[in-house]
C-alpha atoms as a PDB file:
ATOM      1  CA  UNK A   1    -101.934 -84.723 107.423  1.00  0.00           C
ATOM      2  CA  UNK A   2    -104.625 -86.220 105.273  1.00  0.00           C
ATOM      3  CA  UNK A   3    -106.951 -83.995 104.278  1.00  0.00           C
ATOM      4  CA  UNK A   4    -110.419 -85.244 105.842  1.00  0.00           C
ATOM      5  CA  UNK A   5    -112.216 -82.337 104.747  1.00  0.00           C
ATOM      6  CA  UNK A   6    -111.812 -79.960 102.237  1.00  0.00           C
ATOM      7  CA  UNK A   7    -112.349 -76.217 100.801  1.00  0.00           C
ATOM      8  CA  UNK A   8    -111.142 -75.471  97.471  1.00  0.00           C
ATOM      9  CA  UNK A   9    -110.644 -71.943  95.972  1.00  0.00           C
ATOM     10  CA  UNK A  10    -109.177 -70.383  93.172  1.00  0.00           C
ATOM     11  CA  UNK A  11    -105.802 -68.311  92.570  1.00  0.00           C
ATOM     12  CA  UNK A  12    -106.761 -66.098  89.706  1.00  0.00           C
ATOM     13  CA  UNK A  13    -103.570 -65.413  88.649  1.00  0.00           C
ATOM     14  CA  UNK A  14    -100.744 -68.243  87.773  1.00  0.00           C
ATOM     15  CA  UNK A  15     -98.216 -67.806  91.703  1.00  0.00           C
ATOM     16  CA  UNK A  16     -94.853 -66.853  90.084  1.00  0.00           C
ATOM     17  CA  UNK A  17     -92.991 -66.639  93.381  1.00  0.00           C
ATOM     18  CA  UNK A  18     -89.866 -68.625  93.809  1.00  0.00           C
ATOM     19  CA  UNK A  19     -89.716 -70.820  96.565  1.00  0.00           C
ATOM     20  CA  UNK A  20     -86.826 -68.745  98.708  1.00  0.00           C
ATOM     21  CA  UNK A  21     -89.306 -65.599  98.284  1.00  0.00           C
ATOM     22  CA  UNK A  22     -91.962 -67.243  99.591  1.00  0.00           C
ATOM     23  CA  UNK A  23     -90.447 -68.843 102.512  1.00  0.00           C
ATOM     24  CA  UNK A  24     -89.195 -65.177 103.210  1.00  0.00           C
ATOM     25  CA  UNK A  25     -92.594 -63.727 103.187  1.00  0.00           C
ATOM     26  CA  UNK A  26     -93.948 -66.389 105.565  1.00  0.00           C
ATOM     27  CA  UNK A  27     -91.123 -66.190 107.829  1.00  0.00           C
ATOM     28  CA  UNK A  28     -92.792 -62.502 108.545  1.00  0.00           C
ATOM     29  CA  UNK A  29     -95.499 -63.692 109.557  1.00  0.00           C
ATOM     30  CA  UNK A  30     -94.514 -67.192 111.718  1.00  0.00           C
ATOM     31  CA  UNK A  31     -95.926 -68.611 114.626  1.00  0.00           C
ATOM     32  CA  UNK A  32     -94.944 -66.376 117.816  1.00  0.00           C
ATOM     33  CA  UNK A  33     -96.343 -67.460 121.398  1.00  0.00           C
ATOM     34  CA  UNK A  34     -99.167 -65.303 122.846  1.00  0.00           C
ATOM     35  CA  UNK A  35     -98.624 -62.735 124.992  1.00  0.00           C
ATOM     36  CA  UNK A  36     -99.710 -63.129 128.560  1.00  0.00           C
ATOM     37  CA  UNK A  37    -102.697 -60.694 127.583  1.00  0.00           C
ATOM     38  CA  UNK A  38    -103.263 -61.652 124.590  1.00  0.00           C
ATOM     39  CA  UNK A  39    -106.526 -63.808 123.573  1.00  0.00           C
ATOM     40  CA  UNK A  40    -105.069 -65.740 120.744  1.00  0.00           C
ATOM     41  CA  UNK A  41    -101.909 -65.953 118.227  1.00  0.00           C
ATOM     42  CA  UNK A  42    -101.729 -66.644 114.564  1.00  0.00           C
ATOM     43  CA  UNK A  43     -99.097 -67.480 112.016  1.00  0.00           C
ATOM     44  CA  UNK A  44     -97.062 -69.743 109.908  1.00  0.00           C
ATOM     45  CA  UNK A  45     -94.847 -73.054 111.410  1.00  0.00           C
ATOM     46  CA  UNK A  46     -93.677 -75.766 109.325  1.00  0.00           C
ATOM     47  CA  UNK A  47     -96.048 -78.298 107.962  1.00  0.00           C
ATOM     48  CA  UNK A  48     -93.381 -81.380 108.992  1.00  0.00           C
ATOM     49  CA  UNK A  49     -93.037 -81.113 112.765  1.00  0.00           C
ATOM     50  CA  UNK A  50     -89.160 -81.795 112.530  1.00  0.00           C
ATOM     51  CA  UNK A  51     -86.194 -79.291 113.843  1.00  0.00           C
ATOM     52  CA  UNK A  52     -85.430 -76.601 111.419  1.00  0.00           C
ATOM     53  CA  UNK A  53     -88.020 -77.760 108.747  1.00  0.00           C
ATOM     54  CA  UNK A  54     -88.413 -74.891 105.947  1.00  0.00           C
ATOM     55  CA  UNK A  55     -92.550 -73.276 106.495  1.00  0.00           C
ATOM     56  CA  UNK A  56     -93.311 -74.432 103.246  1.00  0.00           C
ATOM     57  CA  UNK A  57     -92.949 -77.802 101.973  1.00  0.00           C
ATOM     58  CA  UNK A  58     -92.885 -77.547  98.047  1.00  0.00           C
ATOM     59  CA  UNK A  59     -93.862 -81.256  95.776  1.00  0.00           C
ATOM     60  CA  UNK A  60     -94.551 -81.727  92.232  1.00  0.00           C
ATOM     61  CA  UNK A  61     -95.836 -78.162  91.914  1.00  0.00           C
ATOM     62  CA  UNK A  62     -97.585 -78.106  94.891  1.00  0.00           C
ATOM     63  CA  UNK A  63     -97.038 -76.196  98.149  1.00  0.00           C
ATOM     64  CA  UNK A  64     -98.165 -77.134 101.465  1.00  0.00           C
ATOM     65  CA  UNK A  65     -98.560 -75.081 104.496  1.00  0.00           C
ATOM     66  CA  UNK A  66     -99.358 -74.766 107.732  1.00  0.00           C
ATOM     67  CA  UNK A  67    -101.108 -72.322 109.762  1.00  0.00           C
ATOM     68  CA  UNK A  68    -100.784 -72.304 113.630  1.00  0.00           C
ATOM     69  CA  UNK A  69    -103.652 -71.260 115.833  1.00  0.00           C
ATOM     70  CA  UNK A  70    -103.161 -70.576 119.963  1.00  0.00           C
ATOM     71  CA  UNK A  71    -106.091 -69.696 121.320  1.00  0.00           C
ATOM     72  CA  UNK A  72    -106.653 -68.716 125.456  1.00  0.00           C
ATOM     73  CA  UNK A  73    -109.114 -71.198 127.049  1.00  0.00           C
ATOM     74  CA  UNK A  74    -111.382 -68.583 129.396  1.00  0.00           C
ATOM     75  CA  UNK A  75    -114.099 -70.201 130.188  1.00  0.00           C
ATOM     76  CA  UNK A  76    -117.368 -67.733 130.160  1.00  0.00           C
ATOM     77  CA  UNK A  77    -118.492 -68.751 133.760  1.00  0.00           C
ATOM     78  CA  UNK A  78    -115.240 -67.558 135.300  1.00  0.00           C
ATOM     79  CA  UNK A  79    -115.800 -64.237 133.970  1.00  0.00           C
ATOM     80  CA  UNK A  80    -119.432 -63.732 135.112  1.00  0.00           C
ATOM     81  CA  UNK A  81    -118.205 -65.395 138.391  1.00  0.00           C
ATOM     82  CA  UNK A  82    -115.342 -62.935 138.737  1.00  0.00           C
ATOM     83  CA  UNK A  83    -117.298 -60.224 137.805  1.00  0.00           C
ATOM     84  CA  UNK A  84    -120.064 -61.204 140.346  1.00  0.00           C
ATOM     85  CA  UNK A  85    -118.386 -61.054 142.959  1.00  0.00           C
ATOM     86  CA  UNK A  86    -116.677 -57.343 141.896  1.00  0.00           C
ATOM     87  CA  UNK A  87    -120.113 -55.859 141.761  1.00  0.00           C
ATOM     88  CA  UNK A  88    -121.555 -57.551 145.164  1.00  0.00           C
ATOM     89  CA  UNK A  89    -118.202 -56.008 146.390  1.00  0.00           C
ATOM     90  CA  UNK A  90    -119.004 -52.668 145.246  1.00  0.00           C
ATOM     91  CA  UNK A  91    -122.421 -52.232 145.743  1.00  0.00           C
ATOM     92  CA  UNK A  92    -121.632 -53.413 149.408  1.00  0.00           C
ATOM     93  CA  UNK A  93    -118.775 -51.195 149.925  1.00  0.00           C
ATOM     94  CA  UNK A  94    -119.811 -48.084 148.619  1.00  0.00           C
ATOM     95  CA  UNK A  95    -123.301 -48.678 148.604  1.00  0.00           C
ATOM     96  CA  UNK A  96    -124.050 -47.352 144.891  1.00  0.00           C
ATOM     97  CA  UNK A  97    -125.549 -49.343 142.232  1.00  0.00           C
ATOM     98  CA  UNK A  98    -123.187 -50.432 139.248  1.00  0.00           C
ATOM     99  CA  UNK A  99    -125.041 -50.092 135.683  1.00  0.00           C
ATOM    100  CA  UNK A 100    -124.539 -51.360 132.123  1.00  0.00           C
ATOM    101  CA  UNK A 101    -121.316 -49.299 131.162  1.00  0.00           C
ATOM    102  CA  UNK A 102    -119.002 -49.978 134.215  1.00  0.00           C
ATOM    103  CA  UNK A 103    -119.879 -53.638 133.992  1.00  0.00           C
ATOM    104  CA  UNK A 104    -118.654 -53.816 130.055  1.00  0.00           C
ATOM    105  CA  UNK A 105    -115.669 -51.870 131.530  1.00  0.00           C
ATOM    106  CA  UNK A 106    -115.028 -53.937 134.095  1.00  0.00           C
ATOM    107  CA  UNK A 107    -115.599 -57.721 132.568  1.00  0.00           C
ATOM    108  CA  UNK A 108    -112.771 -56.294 130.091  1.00  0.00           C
ATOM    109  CA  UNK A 109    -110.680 -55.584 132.883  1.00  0.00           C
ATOM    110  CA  UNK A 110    -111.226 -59.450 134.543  1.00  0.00           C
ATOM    111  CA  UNK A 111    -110.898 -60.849 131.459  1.00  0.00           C
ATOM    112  CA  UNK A 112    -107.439 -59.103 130.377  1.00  0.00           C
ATOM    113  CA  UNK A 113    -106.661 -59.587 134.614  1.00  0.00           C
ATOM    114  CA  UNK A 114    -107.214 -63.287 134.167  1.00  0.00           C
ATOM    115  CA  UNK A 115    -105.637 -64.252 130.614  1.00  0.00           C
ATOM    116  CA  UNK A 116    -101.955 -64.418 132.062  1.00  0.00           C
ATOM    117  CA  UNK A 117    -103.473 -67.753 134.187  1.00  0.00           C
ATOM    118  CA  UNK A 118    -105.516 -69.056 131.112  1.00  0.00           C
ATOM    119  CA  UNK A 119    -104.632 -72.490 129.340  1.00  0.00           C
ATOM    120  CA  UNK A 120    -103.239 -72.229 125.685  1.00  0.00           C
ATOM    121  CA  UNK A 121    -105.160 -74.336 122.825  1.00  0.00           C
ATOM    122  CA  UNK A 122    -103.382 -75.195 119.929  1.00  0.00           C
ATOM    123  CA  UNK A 123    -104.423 -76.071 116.555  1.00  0.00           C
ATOM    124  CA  UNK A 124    -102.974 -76.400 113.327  1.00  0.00           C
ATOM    125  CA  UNK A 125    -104.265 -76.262 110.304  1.00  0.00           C
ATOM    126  CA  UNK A 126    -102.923 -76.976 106.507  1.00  0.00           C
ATOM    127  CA  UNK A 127    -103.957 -76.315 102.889  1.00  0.00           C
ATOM    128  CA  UNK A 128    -101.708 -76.079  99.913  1.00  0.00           C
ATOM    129  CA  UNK A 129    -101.047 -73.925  96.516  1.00  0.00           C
ATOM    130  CA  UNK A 130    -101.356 -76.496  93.653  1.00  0.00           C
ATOM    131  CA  UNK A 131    -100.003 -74.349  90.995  1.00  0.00           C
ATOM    132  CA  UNK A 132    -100.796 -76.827  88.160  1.00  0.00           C
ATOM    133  CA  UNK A 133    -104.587 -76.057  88.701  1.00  0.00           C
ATOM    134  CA  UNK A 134    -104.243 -72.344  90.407  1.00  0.00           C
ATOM    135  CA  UNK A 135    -105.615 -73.540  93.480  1.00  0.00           C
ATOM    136  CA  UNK A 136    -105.609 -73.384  96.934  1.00  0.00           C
ATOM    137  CA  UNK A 137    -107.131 -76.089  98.977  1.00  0.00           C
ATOM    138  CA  UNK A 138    -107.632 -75.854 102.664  1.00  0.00           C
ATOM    139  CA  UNK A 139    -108.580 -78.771 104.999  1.00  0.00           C
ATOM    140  CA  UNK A 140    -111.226 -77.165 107.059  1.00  0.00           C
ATOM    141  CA  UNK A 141    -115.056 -77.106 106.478  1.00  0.00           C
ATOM    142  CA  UNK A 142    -115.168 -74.612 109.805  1.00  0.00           C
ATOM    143  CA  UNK A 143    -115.829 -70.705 107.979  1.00  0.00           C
ATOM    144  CA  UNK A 144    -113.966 -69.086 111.175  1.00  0.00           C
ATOM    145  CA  UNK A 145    -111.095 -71.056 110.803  1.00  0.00           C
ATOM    146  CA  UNK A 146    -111.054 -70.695 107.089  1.00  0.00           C
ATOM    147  CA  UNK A 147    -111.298 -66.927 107.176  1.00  0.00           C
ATOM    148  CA  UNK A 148    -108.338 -67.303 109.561  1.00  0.00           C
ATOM    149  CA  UNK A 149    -105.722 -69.009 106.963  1.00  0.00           C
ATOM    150  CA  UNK A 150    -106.987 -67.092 103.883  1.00  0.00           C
ATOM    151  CA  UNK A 151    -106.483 -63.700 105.623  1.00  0.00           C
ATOM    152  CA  UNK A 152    -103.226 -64.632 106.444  1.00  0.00           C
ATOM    153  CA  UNK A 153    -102.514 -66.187 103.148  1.00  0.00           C
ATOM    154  CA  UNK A 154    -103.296 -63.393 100.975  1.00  0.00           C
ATOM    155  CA  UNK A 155    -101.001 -60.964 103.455  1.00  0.00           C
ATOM    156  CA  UNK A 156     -97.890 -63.617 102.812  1.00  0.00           C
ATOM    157  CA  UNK A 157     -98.729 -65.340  99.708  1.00  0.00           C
ATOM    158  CA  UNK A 158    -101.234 -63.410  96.952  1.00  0.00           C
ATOM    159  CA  UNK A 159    -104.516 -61.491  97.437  1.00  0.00           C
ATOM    160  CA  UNK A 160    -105.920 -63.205  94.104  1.00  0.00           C
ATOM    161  CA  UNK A 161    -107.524 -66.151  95.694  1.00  0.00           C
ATOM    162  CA  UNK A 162    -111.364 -66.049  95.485  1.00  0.00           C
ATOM    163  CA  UNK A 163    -114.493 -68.683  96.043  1.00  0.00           C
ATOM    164  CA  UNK A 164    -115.202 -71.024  92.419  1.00  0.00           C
ATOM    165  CA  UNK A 165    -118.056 -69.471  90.544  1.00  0.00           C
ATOM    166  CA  UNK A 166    -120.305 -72.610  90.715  1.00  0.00           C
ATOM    167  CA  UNK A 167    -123.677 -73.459  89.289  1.00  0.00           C
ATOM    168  CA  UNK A 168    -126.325 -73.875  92.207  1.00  0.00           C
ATOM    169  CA  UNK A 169    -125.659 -77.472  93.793  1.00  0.00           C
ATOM    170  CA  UNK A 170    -128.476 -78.248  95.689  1.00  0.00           C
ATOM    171  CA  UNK A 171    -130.947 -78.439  92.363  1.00  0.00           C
ATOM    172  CA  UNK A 172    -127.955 -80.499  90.752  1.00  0.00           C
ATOM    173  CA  UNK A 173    -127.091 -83.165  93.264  1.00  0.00           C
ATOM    174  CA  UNK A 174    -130.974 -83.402  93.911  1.00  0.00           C
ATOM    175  CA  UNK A 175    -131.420 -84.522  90.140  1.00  0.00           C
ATOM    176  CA  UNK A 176    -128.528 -87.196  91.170  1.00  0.00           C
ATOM    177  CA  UNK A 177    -131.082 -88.592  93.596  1.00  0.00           C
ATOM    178  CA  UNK A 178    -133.982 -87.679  91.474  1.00  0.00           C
ATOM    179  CA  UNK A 179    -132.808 -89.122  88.085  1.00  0.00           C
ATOM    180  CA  UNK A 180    -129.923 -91.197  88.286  1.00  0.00           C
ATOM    181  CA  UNK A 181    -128.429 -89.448  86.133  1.00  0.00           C
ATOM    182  CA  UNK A 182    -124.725 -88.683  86.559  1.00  0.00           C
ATOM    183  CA  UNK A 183    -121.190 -89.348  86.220  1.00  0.00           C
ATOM    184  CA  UNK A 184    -120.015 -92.649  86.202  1.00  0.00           C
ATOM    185  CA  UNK A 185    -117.129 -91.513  88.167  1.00  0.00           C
ATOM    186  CA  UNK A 186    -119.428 -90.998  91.181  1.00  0.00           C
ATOM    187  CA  UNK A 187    -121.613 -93.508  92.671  1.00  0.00           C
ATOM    188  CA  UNK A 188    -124.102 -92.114  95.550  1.00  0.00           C
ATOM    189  CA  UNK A 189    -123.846 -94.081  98.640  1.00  0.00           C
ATOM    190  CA  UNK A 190    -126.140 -94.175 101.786  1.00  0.00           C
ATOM    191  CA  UNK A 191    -126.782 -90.422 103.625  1.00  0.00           C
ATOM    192  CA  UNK A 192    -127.282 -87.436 102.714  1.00  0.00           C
ATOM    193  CA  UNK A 193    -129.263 -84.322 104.330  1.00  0.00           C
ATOM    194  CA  UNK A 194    -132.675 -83.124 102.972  1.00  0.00           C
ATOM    195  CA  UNK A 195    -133.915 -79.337 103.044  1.00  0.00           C
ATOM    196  CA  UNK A 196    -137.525 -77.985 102.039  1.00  0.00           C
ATOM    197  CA  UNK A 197    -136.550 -74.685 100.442  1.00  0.00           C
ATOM    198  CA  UNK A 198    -140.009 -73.573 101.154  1.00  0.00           C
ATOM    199  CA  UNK A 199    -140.015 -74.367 105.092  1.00  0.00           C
ATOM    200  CA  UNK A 200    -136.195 -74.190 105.635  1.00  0.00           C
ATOM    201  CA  UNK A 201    -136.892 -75.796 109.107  1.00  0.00           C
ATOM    202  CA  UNK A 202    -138.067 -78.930 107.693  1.00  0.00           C
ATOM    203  CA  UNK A 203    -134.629 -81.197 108.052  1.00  0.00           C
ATOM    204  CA  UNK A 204    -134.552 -84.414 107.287  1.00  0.00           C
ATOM    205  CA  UNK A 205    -130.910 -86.793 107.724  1.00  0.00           C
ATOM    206  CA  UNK A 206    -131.030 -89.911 106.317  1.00  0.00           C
ATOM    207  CA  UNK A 207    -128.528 -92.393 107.324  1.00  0.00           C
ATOM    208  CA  UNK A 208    -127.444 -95.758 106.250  1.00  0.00           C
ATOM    209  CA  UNK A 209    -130.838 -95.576 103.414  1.00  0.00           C
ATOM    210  CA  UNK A 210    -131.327 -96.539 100.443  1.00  0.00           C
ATOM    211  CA  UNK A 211    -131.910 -93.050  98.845  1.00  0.00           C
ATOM    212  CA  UNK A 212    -133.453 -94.420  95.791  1.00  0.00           C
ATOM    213  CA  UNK A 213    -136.104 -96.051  98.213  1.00  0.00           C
ATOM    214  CA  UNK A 214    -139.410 -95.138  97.596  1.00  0.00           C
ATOM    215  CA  UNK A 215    -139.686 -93.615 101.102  1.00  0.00           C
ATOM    216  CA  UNK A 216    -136.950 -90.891 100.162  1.00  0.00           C
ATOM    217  CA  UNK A 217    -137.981 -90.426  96.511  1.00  0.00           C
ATOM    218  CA  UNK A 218    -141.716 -89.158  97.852  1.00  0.00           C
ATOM    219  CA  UNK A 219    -139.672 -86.151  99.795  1.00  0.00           C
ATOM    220  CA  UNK A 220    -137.729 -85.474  96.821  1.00  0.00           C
ATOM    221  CA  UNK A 221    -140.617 -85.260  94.665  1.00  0.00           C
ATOM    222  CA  UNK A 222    -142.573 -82.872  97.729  1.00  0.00           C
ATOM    223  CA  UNK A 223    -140.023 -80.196  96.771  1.00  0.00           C
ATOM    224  CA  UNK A 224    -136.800 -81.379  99.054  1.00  0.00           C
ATOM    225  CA  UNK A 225    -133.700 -80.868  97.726  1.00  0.00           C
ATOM    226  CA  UNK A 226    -130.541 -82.291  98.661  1.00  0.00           C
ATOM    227  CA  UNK A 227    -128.015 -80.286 100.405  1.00  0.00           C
ATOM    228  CA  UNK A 228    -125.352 -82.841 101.584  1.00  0.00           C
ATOM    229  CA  UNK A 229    -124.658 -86.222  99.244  1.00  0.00           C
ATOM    230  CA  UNK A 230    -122.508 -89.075 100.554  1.00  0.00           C
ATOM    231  CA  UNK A 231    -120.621 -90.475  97.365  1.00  0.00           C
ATOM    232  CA  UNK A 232    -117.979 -92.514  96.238  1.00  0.00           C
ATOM    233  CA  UNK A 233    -115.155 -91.559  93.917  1.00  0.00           C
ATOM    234  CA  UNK A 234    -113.942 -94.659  91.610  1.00  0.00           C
ATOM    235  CA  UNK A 235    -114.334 -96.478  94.808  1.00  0.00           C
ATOM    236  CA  UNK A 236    -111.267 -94.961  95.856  1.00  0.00           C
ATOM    237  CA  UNK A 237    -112.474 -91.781  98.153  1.00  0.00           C
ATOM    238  CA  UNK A 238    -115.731 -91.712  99.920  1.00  0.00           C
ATOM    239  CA  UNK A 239    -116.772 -87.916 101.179  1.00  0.00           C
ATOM    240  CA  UNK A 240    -119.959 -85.857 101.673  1.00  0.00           C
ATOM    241  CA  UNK A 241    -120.440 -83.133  98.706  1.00  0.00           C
ATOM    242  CA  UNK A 242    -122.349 -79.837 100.373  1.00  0.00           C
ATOM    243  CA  UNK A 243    -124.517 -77.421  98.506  1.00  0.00           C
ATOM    244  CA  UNK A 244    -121.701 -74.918  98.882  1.00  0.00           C
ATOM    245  CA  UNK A 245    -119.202 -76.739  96.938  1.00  0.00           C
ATOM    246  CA  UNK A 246    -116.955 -78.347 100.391  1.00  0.00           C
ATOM    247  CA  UNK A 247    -116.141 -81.997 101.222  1.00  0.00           C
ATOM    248  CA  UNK A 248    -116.243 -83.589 104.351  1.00  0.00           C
ATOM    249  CA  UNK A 249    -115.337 -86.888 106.064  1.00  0.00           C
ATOM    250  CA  UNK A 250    -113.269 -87.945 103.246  1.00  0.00           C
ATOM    251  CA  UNK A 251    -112.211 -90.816 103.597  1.00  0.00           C
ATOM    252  CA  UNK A 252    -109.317 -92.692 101.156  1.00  0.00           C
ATOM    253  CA  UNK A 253    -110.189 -96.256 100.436  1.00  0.00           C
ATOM    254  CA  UNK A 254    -107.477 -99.463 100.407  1.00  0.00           C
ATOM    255  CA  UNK A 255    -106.335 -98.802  96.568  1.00  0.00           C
ATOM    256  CA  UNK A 256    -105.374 -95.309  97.947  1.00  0.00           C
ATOM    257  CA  UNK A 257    -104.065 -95.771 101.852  1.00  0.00           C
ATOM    258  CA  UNK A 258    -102.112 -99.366 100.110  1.00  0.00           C
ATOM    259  CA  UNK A 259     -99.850 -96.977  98.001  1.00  0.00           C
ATOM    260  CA  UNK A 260     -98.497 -95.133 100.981  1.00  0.00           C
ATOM    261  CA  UNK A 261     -98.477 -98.297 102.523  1.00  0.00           C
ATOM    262  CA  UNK A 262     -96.190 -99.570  99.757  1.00  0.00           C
ATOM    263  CA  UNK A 263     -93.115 -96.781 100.501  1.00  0.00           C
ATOM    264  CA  UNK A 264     -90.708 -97.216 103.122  1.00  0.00           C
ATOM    265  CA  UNK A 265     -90.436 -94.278 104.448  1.00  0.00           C
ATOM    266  CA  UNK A 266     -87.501 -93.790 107.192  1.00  0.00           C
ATOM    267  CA  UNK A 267     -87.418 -90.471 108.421  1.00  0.00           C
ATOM    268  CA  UNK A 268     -90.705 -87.735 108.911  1.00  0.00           C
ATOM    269  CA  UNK A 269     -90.314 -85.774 106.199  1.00  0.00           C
ATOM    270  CA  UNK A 270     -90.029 -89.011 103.744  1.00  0.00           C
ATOM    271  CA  UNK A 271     -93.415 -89.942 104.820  1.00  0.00           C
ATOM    272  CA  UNK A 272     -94.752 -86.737 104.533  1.00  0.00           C
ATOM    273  CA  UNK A 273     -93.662 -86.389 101.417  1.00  0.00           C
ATOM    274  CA  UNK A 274     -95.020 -89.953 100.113  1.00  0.00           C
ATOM    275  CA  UNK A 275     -98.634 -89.001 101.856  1.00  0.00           C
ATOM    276  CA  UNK A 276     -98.665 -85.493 100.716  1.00  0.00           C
ATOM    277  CA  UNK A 277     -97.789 -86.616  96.886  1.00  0.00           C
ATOM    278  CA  UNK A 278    -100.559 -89.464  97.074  1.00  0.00           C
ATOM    279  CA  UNK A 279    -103.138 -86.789  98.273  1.00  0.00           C
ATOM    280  CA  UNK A 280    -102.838 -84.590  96.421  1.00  0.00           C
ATOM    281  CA  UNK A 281    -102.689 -86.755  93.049  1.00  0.00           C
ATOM    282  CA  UNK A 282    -105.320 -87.859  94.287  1.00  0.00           C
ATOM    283  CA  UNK A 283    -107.254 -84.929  94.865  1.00  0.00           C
ATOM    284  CA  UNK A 284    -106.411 -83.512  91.683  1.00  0.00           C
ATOM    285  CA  UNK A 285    -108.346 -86.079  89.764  1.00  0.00           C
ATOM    286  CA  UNK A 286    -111.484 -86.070  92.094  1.00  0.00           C
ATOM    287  CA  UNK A 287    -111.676 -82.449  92.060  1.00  0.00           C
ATOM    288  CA  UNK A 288    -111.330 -81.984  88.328  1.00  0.00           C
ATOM    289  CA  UNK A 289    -114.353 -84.634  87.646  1.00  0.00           C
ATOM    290  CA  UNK A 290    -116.349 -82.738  89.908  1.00  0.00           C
ATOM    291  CA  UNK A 291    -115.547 -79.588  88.640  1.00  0.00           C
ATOM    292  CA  UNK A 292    -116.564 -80.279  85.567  1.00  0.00           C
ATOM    293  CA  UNK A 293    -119.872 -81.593  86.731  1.00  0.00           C
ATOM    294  CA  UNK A 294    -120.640 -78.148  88.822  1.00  0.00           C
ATOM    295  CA  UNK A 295    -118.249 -75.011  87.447  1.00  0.00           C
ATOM    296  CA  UNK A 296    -120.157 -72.369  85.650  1.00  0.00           C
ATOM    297  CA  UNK A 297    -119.471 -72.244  81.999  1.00  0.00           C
ATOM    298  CA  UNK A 298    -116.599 -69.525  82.368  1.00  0.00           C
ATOM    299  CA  UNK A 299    -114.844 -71.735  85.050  1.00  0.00           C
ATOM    300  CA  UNK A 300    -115.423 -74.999  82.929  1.00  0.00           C
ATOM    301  CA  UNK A 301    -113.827 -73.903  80.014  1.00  0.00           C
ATOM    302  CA  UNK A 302    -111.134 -72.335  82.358  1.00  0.00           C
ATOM    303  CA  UNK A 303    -110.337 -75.174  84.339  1.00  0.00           C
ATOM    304  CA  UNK A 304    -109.879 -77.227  81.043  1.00  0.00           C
ATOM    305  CA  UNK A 305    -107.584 -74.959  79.949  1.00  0.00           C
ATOM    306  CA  UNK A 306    -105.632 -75.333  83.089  1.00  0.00           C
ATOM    307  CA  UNK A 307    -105.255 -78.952  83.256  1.00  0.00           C
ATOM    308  CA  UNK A 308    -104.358 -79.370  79.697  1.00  0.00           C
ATOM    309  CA  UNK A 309    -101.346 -76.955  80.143  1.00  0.00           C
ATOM    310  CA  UNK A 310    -100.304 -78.398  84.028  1.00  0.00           C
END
């Protein structure tokens, strides 16, 4: 359940439901099987994986959840395959010639013929409300799968969640690398992935390098800016920063992993409970330094504002 990447948004407006409501409005829309012809499923299931678990797990004002995702394995080649041999069968049969429209019509009908026989794959994914900070913070970096629990989560939860407004991040973590410059929070450590806004084909990854190496400063100073930084938190959390404001391979160092380490936890939901309350401590304090390194004005002041009343 720990997060190893991340997507943070914002709930514009303070979430005022009681707990009981809120289980009540996910309950509408839980987890339910696919149908044989269906391609995939969506909805709610309890974030502990434990008999009669509640579908929200609720922990010093935060809320976890957990959305459920079956999706039908059909692979592509089947399809053309099936729908090969359909058409050879036609055109030999009634010796016609089948064009463009009857094949869309009929690769829908193989495809809805064949889904009953298709493999399920499941896949969960979980973000929760902190209601300190108005947030909502989703461990994906993957937009589809995103889009997936924030659709769902404004039908059962609030449609005031919206993207941070942020400064630009690629000029700002490039001055990081450029200048040296920057919170002592942070520390940069040893990848990251250059861009030539100019020739957006021109890549480069750097990987276990010094960035401050002469080799890497002479791209920076052709025009390259940064769009992915590896750094260190306190040297408590290492994760990659992106341009667009998400973290990935985040990775919680010994002073972090020791504390959960340190509870003796008995049952599933106990330990679920000590990770989830070391996260997301945890993630409060990272993502409030680096908010206040990137949020616009408005959203700086804002953010403040929150954390001094949570």
């Amino acid at each position: 359940m720990w997060f190893k990447q991340l997507q943070l948004l914002q709930l514009t407006d303070a979430l005022k439901t009681p707990l009981p409501t809120l289980l009540e409005k996910l309950e509408l829309l839980a987890f339910k099987p696919c149908f044989p012809s269906m391609p995939v499923s969506i909805g709610w299931v309890a974030p502990v994986d434990e008999i009669d678990s509640p579908l929200a797990r609720s922990l010093n004002g935060c809320i976890m959840l957990c959305l459920q995702i079956e999706e039908k394995i059909l692979p592509a080649s089947v399809v053309r395959y099936e729908l090969h041999e359909k058409i050879k069968a036609i055109e030999l049969m009634e010796g016609r010639k089948v064009y463009h429209k009857e094949k869309l019509s009929m690769k829908d009908e193989i495809t809805l013929t064949l889904l009953p026989r298709a493999f399920s794959r499941y896949t969960k994914l979980y973000g929760y409300i902190d209601t300190r900070h108005q947030w909502l913070v989703i461990d994906t970096n993957n937009e589809k799968k995103a889009e997936q629990f924030i659709s769902l989560f404004k039908k059962s939860v609030t449609e005031k969640v919206h993207p941070f407004d942020l400064k630009k991040l690629a000029p700002i973590i490039t001055l990081w690398l450029k200048d040296q410059n920057y919170s002592s929070d942070f520390s940069i450590e040893k990848s990251c992935v250059l861009q030539d806004p100019h020739q957006q084909s021109r890549i480069i990854r750097c990987q276990h390098q010094d960035l401050f190496a002469a080799s890497i400063q002479g791209l920076i100073k052709e025009g390259c800016e940064a769009k992915k930084l590896a750094l260190s938190w306190q040297d408590r959390v290492n994760f990659v920063l992106t341009d667009t404001f998400a973290l990935s391979s985040i990775k919680y160092l010994e002073e972090i992993t020791s504390q959960a380490g340190e509870m003796e936890a008995e049952t599933k939901q106990q330990q679920f409970d000590v990770d989830f309350l070391i996260m997301m401590e945890t993630l409060a304090l990272l993502l409030k330094d680096l908010l206040s390194l990137v949020a616009s004005p408005a959203n700086t002041a804002k953010t403040r504002l929150t954390l001094a009343t949570a």
